[in-house]
Each structure stands twice: as structure tokens, then as C-alpha cells.
PDB file of N, CA and C in Angstrom:
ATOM      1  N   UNK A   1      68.178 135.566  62.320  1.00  0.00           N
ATOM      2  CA  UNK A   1      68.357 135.424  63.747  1.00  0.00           C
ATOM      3  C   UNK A   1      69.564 134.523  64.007  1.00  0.00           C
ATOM      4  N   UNK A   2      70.696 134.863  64.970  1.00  0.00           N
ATOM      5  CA  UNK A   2      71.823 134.701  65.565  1.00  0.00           C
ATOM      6  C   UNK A   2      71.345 133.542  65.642  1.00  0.00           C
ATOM      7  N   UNK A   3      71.655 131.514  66.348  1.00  0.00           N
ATOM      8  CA  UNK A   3      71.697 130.502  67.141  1.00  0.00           C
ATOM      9  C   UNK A   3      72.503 131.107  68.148  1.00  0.00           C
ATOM     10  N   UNK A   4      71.976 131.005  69.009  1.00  0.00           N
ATOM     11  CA  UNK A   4      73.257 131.124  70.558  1.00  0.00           C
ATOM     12  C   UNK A   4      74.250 129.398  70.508  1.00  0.00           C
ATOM     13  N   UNK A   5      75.096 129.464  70.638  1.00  0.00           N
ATOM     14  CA  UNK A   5      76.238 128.523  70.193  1.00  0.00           C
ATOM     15  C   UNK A   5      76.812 128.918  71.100  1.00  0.00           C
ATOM     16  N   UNK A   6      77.972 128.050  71.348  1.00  0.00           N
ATOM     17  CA  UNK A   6      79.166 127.809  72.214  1.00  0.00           C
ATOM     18  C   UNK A   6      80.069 127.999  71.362  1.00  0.00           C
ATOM     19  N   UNK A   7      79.989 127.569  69.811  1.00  0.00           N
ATOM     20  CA  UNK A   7      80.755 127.413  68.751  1.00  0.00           C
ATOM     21  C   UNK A   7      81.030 128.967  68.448  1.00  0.00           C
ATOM     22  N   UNK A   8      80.260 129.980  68.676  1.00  0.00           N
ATOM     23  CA  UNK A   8      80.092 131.612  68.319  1.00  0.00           C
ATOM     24  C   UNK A   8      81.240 132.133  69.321  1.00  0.00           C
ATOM     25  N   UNK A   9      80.906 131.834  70.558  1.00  0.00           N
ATOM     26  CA  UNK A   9      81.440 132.526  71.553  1.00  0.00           C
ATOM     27  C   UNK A   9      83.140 132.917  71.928  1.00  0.00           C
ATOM     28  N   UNK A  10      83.348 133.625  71.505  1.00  0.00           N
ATOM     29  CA  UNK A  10      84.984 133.926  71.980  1.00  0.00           C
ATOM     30  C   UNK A  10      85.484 133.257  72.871  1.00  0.00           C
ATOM     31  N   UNK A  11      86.487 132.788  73.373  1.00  0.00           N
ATOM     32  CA  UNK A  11      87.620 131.971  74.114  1.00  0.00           C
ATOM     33  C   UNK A  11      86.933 132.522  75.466  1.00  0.00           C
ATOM     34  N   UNK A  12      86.973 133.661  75.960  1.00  0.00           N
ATOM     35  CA  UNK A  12      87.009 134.451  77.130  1.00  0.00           C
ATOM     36  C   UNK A  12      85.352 134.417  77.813  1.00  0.00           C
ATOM     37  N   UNK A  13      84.568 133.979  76.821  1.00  0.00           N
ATOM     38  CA  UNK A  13      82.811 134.144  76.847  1.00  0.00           C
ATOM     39  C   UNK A  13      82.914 132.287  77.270  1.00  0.00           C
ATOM     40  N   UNK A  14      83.428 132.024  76.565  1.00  0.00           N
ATOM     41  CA  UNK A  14      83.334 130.245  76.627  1.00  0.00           C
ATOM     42  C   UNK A  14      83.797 130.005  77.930  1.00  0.00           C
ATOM     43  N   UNK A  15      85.015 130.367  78.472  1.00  0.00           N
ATOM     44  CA  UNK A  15      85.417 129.978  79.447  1.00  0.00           C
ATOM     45  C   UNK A  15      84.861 130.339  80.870  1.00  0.00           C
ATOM     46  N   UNK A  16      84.557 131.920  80.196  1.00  0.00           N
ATOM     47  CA  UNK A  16      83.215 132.210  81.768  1.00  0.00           C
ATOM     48  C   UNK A  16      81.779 131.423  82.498  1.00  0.00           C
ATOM     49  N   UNK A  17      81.482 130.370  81.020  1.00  0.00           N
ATOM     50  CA  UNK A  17      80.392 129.900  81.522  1.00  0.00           C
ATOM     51  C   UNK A  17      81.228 128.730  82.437  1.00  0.00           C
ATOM     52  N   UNK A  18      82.346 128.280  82.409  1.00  0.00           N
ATOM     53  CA  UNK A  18      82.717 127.392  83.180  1.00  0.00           C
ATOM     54  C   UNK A  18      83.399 127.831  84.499  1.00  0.00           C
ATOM     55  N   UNK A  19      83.556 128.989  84.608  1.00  0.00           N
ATOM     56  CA  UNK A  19      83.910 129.516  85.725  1.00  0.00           C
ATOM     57  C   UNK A  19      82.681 129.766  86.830  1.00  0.00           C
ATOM     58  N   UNK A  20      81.352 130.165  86.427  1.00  0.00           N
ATOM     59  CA  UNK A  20      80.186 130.351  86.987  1.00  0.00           C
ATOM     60  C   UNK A  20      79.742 129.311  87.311  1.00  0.00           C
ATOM     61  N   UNK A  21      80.121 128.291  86.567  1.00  0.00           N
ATOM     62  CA  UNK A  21      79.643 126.599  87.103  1.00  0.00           C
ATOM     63  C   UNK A  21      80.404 125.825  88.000  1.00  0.00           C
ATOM     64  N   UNK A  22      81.662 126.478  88.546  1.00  0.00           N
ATOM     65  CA  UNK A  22      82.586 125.745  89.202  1.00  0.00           C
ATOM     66  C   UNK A  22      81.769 124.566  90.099  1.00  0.00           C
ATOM     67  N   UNK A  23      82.357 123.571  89.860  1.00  0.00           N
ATOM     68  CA  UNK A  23      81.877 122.494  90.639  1.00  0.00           C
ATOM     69  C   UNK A  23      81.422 121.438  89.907  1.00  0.00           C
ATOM     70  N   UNK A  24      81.234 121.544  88.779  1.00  0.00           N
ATOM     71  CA  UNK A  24      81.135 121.064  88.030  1.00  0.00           C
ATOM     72  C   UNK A  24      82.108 120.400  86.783  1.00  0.00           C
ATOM     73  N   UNK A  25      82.152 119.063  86.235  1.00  0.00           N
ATOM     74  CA  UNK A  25      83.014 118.431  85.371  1.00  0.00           C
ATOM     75  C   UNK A  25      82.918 118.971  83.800  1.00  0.00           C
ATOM     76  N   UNK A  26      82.783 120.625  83.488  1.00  0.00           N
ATOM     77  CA  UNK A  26      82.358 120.761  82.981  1.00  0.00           C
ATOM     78  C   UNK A  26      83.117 120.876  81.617  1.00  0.00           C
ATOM     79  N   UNK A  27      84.408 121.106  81.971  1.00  0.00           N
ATOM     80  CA  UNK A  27      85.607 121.298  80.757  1.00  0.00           C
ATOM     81  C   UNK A  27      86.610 120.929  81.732  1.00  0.00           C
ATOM     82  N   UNK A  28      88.185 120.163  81.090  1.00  0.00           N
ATOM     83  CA  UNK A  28      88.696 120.015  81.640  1.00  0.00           C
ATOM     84  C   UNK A  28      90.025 120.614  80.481  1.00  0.00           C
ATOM     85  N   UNK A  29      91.123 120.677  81.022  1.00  0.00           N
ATOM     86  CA  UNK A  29      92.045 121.448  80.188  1.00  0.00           C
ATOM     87  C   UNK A  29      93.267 120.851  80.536  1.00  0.00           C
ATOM     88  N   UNK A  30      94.687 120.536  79.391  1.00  0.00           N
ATOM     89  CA  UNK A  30      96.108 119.822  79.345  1.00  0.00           C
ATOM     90  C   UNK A  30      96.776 121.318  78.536  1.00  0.00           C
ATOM     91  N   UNK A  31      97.379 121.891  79.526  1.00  0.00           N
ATOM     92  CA  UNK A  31      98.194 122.897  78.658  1.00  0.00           C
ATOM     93  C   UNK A  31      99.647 122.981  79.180  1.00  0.00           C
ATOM     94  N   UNK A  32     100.412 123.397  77.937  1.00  0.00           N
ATOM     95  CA  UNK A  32     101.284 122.802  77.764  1.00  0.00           C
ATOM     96  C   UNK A  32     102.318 124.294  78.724  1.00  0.00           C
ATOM     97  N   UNK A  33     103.229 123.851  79.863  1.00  0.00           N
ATOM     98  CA  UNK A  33     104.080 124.950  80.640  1.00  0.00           C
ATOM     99  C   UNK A  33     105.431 124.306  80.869  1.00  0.00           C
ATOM    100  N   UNK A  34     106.579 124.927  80.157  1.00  0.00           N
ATOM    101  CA  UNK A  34     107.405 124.562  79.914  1.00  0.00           C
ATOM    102  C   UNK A  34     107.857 123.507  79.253  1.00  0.00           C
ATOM    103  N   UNK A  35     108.026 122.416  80.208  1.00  0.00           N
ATOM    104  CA  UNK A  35     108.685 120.895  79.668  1.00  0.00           C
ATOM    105  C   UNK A  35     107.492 119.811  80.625  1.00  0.00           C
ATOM    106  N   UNK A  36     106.399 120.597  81.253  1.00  0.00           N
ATOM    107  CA  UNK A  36     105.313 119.479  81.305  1.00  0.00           C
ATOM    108  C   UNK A  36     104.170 120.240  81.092  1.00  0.00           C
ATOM    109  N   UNK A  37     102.995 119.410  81.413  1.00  0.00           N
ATOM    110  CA  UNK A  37     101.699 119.964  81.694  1.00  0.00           C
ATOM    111  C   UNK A  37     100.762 120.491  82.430  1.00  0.00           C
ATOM    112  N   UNK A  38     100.240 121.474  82.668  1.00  0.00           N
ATOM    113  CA  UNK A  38      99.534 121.515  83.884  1.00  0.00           C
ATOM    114  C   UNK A  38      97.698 121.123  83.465  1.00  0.00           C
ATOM    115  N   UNK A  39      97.258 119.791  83.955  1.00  0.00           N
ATOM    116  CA  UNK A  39      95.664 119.361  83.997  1.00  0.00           C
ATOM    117  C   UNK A  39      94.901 120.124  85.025  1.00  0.00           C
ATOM    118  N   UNK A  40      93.637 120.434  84.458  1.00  0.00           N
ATOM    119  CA  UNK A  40      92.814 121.039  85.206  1.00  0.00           C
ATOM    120  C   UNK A  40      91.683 120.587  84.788  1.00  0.00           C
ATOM    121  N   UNK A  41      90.604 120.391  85.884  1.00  0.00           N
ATOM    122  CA  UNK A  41      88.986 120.234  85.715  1.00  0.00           C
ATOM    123  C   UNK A  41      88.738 121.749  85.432  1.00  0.00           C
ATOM    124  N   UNK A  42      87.345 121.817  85.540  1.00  0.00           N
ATOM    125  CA  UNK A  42      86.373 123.116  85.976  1.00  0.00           C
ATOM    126  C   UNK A  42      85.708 122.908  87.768  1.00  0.00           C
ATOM    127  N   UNK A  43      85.939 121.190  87.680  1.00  0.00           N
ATOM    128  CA  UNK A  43      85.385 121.057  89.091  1.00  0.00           C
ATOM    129  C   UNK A  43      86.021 121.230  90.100  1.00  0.00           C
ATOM    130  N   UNK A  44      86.903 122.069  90.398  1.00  0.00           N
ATOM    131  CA  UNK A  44      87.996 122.202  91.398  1.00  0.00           C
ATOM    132  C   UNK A  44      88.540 121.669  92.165  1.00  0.00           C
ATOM    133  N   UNK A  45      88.430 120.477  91.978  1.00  0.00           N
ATOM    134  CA  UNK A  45      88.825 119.249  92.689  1.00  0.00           C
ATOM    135  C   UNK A  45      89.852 118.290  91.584  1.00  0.00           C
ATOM    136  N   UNK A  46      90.552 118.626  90.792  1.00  0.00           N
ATOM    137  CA  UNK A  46      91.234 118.065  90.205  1.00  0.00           C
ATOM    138  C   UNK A  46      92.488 118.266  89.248  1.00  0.00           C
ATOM    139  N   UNK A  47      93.307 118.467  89.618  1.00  0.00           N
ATOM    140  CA  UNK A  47      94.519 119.616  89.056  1.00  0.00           C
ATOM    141  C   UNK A  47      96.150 118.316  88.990  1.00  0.00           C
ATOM    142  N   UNK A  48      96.184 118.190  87.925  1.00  0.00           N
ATOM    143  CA  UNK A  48      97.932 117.227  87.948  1.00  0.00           C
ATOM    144  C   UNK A  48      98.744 117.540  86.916  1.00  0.00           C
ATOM    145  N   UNK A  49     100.142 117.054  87.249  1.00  0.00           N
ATOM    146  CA  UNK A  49     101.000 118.065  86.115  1.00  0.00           C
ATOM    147  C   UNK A  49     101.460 116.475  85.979  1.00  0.00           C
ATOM    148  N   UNK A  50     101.804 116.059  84.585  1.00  0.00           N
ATOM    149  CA  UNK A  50     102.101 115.289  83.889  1.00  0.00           C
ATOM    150  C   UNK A  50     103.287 115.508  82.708  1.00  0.00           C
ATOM    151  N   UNK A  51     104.108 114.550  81.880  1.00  0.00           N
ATOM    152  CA  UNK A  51     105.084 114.899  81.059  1.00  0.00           C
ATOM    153  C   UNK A  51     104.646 114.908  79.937  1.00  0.00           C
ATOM    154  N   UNK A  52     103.214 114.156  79.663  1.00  0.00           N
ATOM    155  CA  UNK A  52     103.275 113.303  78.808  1.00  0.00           C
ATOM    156  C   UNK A  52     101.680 114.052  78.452  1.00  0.00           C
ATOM    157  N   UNK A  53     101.428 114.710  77.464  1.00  0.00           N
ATOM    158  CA  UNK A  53      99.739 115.216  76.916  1.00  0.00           C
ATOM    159  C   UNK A  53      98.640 114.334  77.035  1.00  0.00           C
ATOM    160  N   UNK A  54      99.081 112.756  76.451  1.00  0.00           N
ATOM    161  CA  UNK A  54      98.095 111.530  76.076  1.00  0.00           C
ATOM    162  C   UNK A  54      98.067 111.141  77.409  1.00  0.00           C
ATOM    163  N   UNK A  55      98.821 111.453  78.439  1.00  0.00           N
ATOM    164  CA  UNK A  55      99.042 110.709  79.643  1.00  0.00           C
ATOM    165  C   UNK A  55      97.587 111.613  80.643  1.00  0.00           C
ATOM    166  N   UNK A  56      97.878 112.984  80.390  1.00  0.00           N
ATOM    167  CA  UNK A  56      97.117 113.910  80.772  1.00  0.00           C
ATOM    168  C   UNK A  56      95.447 113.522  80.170  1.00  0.00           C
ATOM    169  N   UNK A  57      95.405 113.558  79.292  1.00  0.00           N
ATOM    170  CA  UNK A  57      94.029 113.216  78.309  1.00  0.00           C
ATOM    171  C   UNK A  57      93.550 111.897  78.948  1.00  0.00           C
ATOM    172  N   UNK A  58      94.625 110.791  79.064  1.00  0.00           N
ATOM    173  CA  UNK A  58      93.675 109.666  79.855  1.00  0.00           C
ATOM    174  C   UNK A  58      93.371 109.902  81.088  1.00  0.00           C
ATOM    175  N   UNK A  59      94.153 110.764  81.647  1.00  0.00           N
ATOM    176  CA  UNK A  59      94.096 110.969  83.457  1.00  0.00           C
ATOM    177  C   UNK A  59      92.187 111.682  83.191  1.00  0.00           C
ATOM    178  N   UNK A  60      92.197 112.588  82.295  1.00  0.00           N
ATOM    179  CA  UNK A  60      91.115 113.600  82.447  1.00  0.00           C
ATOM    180  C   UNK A  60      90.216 113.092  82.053  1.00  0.00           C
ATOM    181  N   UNK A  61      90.185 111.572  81.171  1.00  0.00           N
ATOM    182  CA  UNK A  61      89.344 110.762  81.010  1.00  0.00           C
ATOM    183  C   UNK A  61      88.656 109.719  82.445  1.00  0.00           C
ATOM    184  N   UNK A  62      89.501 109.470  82.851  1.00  0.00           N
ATOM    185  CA  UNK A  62      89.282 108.907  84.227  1.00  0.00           C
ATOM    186  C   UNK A  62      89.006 109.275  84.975  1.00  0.00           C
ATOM    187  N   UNK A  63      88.912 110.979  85.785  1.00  0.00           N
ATOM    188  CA  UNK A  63      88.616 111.686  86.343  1.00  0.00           C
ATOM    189  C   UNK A  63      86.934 112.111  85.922  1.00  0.00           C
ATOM    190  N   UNK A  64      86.462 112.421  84.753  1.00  0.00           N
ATOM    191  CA  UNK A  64      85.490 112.580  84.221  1.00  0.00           C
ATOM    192  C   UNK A  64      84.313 110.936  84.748  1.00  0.00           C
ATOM    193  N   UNK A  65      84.815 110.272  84.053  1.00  0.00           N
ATOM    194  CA  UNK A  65      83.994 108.644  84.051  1.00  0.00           C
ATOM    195  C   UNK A  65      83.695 108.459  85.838  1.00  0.00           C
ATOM    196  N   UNK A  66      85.040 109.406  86.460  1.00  0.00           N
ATOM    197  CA  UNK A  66      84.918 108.686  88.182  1.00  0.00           C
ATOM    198  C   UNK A  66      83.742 109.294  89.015  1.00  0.00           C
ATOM    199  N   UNK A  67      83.133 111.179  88.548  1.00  0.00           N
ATOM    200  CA  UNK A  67      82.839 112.008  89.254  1.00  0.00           C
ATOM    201  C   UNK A  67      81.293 111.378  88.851  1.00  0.00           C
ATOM    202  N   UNK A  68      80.442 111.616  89.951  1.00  0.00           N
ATOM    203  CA  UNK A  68      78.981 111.492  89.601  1.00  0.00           C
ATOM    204  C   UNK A  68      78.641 112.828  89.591  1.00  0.00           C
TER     205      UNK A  68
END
């Protein structure tokens, strides 16, 4: 018998469960577009473009710790 995992699930399966949860702090994402970054929650309330990845990672750390 299969475990149902997150770890199993394809990129596209993983990311749907965070799309169905919108509103939630549930994944947050630093990807890399052009010569900066674009940050994103899952909670739709939180989106910043930064130069700097580690700069992004602490922002998304702080954003996380802030939301109840």
C-alpha cells in the first residue's frame, strides 16, 4: 500500500493543494525573473520583488511569524 505523501506528488499535484487553500500561509515561493525576484505567499496577501534571494527568504520568514 502507496503512503499518500506530499513527497510522492508531482510539482503540479503539490502546488494545487495550495491553490485550493488560498488564504492561507501555506507555501511561500523566491523565484528567480531576470536580474531579481519575484516573492509570493499562497496567502494572497503578500507578493515583493527583491535583488537579493536571502533577502527574499528573510522577508518570507517575517511574513510567515507575522500572519496568525
Amino acid at each position: 500500500m502507496a503512503e499518500d505523501s506530499i513527497f510522492s506528488d508531482g510539482p503540479q499535484e503539490f502546488f494545487q493543494t495550495y491553490f485550493v487553500n488560498e488564504g492561507s500561509c501555506d507555501a511561500q515561493s523566491i523565484l528567480p525573473v531576470g536580474d531579481h525576484y519575484d516573492c509570493h505567499c499562497t496567502c494572497g496577501s503578500w507578493d515583493v520583488t527583491v535583488t537579493d534571494p536571502d533577502v527574499g527568504l528573510e522577508l518570507a520568514r517575517r511574513h510567515t511569524r507575522s500572519t496568525p
